[in-house]
Protein backbone atom coordinates (compact mmCIF):
# COMPACT_ATOMS: atom_id res chain seq x y z
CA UNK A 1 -4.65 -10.80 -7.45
CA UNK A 2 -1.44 -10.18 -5.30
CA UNK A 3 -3.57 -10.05 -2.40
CA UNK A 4 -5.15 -13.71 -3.10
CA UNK A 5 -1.97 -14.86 -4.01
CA UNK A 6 -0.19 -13.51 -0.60
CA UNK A 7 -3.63 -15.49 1.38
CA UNK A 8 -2.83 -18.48 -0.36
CA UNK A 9 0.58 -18.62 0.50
CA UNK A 10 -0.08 -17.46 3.79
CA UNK A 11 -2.71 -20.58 4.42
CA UNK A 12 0.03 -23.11 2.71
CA UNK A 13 1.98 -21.72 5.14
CA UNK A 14 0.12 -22.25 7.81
CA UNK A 15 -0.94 -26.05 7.23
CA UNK A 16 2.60 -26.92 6.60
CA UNK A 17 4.36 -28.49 9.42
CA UNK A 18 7.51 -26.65 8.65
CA UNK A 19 5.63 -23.09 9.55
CA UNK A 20 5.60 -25.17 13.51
CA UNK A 21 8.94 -26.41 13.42
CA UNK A 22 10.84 -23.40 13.71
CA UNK A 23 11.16 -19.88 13.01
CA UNK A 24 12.98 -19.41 10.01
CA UNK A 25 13.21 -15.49 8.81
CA UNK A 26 13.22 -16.59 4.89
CA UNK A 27 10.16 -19.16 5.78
CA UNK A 28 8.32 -16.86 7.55
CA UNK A 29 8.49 -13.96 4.84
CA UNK A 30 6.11 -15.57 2.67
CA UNK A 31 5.43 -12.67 0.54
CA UNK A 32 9.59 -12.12 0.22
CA UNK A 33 9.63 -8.38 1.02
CA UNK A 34 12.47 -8.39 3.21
CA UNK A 35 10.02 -8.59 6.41
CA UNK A 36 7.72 -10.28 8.25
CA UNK A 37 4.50 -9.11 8.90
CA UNK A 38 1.93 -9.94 11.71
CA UNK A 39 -0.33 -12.01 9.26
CA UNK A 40 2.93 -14.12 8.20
CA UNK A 41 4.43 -14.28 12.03
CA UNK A 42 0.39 -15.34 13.28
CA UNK A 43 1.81 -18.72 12.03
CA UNK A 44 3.74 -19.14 15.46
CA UNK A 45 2.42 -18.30 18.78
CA UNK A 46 5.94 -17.39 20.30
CA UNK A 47 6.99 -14.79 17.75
CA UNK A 48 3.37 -13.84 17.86
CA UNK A 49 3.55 -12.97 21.72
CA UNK A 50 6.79 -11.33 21.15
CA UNK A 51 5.86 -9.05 18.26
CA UNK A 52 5.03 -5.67 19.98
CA UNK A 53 8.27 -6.28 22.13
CA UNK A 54 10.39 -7.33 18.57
CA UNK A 55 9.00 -4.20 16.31
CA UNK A 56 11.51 -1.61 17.70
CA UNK A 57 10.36 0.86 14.88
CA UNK A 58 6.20 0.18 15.32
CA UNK A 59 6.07 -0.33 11.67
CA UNK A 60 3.93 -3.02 11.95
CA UNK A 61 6.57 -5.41 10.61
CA UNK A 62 10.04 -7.19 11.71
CA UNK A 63 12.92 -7.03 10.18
CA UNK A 64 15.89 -9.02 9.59
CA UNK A 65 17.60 -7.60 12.66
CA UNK A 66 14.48 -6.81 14.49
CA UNK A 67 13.77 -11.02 13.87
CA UNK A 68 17.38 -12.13 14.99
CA UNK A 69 16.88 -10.81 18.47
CA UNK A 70 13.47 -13.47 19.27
């Protein structure tokens, strides 16, 4: 159920204009973990072709800090 919850939010996020506009840490962390992962950053190109470069820690996810450096 999580999981269909976490796709739904992830396509609302998606279609939403705000998901272009900018890249907002708390907008981007749909599920609200703390971090964004590379389903929730596939929502904008740029972060997208930055991600390898931004996950310092190869965890697969960004952090707040690992975020404020893009």
């Amino acid at each position: 159920m999580k999981r269909i919850n976490k796709t739904l939010a992830l396509i609302a996020l998606a279609s939403s204009s705000a998901a272009f506009a900018g890249s907002d840490f708390n907008t981007l962390d749909v599920d609200g973990n703390g971090a964004i992962s590379q389903a929730e950053a596939s929502v904008d190109a740029k972060l997208m072709s930055m991600f390898s470069e931004l996950d310092t820690d190869q965890n697969g996810e960004l952090s707040k800090e690992e975020f404020s450096k893009a």
